[in-house]
N, C-alpha and C. Protein backbone atom coordinates (compact mmCIF):
# COMPACT_ATOMS: atom_id res chain seq x y z
N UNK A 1 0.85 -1.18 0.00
CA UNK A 1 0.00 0.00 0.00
C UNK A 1 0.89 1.25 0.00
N UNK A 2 0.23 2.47 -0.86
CA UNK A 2 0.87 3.75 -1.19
C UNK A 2 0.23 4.24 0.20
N UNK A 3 1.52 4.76 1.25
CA UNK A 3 1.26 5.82 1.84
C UNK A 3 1.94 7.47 2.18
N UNK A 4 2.85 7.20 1.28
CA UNK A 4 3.67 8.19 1.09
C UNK A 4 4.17 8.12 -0.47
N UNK A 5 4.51 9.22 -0.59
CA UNK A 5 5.22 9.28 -2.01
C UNK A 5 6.42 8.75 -2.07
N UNK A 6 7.15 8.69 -1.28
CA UNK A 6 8.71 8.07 -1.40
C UNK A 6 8.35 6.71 -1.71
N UNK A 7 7.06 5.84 -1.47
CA UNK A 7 6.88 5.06 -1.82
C UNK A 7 6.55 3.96 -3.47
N UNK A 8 6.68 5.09 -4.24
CA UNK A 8 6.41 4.78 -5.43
C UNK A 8 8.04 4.74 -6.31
N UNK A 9 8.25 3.62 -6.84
CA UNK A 9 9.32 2.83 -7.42
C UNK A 9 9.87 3.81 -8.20
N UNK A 10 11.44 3.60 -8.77
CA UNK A 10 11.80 4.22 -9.06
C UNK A 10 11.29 4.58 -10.99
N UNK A 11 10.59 3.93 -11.39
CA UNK A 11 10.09 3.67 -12.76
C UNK A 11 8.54 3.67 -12.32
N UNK A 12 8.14 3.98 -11.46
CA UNK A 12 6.64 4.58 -11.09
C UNK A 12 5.95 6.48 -11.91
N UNK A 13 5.24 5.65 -13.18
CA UNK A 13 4.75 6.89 -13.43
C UNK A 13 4.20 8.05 -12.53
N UNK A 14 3.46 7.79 -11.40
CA UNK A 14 2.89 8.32 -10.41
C UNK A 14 4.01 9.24 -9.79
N UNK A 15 5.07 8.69 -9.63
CA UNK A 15 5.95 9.91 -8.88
C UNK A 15 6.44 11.01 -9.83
N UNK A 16 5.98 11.25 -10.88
CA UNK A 16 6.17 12.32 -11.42
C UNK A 16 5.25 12.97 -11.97
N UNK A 17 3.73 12.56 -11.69
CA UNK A 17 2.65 12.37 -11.92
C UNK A 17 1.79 13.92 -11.25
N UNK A 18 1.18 14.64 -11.89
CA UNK A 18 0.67 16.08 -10.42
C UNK A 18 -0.28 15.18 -9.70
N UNK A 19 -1.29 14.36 -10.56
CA UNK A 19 -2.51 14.08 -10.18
C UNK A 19 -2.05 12.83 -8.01
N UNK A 20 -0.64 12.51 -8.33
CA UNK A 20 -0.56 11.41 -7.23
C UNK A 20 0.44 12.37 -6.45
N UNK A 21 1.02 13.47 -6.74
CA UNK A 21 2.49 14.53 -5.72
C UNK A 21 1.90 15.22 -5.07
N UNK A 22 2.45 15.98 -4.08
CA UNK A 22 2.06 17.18 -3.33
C UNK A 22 0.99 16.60 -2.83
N UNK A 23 0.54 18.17 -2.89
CA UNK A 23 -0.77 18.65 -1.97
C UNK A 23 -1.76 17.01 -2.45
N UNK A 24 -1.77 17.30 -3.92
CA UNK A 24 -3.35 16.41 -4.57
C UNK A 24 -3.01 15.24 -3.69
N UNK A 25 -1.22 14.39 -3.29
CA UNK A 25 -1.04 13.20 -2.88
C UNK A 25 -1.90 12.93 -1.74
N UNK A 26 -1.85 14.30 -0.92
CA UNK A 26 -2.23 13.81 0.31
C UNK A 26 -3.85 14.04 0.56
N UNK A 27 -4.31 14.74 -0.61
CA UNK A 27 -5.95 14.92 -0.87
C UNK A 27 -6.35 13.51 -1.13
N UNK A 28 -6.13 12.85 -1.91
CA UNK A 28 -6.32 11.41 -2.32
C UNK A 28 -6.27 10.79 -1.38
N UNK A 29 -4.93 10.74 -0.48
CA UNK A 29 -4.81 9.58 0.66
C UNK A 29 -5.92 10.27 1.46
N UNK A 30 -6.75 11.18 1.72
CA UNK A 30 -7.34 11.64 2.80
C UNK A 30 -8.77 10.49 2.16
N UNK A 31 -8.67 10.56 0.67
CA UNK A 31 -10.10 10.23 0.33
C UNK A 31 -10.31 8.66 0.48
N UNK A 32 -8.89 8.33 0.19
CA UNK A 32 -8.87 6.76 0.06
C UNK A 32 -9.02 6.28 2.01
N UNK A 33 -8.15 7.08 2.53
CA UNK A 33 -8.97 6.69 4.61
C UNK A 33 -10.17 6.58 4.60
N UNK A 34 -11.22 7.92 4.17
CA UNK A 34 -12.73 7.80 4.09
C UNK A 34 -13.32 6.75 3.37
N UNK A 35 -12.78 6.16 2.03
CA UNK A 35 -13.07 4.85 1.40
C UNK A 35 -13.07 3.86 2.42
N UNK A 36 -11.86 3.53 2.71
CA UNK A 36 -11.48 2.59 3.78
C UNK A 36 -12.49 2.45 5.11
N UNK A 37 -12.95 3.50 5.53
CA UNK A 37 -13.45 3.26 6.74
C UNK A 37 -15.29 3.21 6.00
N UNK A 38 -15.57 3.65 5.29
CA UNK A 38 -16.58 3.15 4.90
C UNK A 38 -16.81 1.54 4.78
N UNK A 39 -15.63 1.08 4.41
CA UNK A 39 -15.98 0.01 3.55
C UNK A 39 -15.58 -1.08 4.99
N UNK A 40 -14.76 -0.48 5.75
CA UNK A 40 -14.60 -1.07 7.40
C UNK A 40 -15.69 -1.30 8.02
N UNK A 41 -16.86 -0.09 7.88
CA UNK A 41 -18.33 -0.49 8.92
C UNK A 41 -19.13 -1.16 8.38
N UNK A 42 -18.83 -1.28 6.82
CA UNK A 42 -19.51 -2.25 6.12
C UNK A 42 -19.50 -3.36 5.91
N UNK A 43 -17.95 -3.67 6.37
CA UNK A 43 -17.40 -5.25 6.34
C UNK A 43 -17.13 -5.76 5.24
N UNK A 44 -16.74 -4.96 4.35
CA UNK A 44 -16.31 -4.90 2.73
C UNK A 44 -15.13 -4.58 2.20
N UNK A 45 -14.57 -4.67 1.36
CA UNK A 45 -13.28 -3.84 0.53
C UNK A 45 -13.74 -2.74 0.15
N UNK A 46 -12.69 -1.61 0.50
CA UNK A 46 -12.76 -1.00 -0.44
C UNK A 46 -13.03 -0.58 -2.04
N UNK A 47 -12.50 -1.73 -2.72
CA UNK A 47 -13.13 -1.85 -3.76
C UNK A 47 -14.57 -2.11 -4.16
């Protein structure tokens, strides 16, 4: 699991990516927690 950006390989489109860096990175990870815990009280995946 992506939880930081240092985390994406060195041949990872994403780390040079706007939509996955910065600010947007950590907008996303905020959205993907709220995914997550939805899908936690639901007893489901995220997906």
């Amino acid at each position: 699991m992506v939880r930081s950006e240092s985390d994406f390989g060195p041949d990872d489109f994403r780390a040079t990516n706007p939509r996955f860096t910065g600010e947007n990175f950590q907008r996303n990870l905020a959205l993907a927690d709220e995914v997550q815990a939805i899908a936690d009280e639901a007893g489901a995946t995220p997906a």
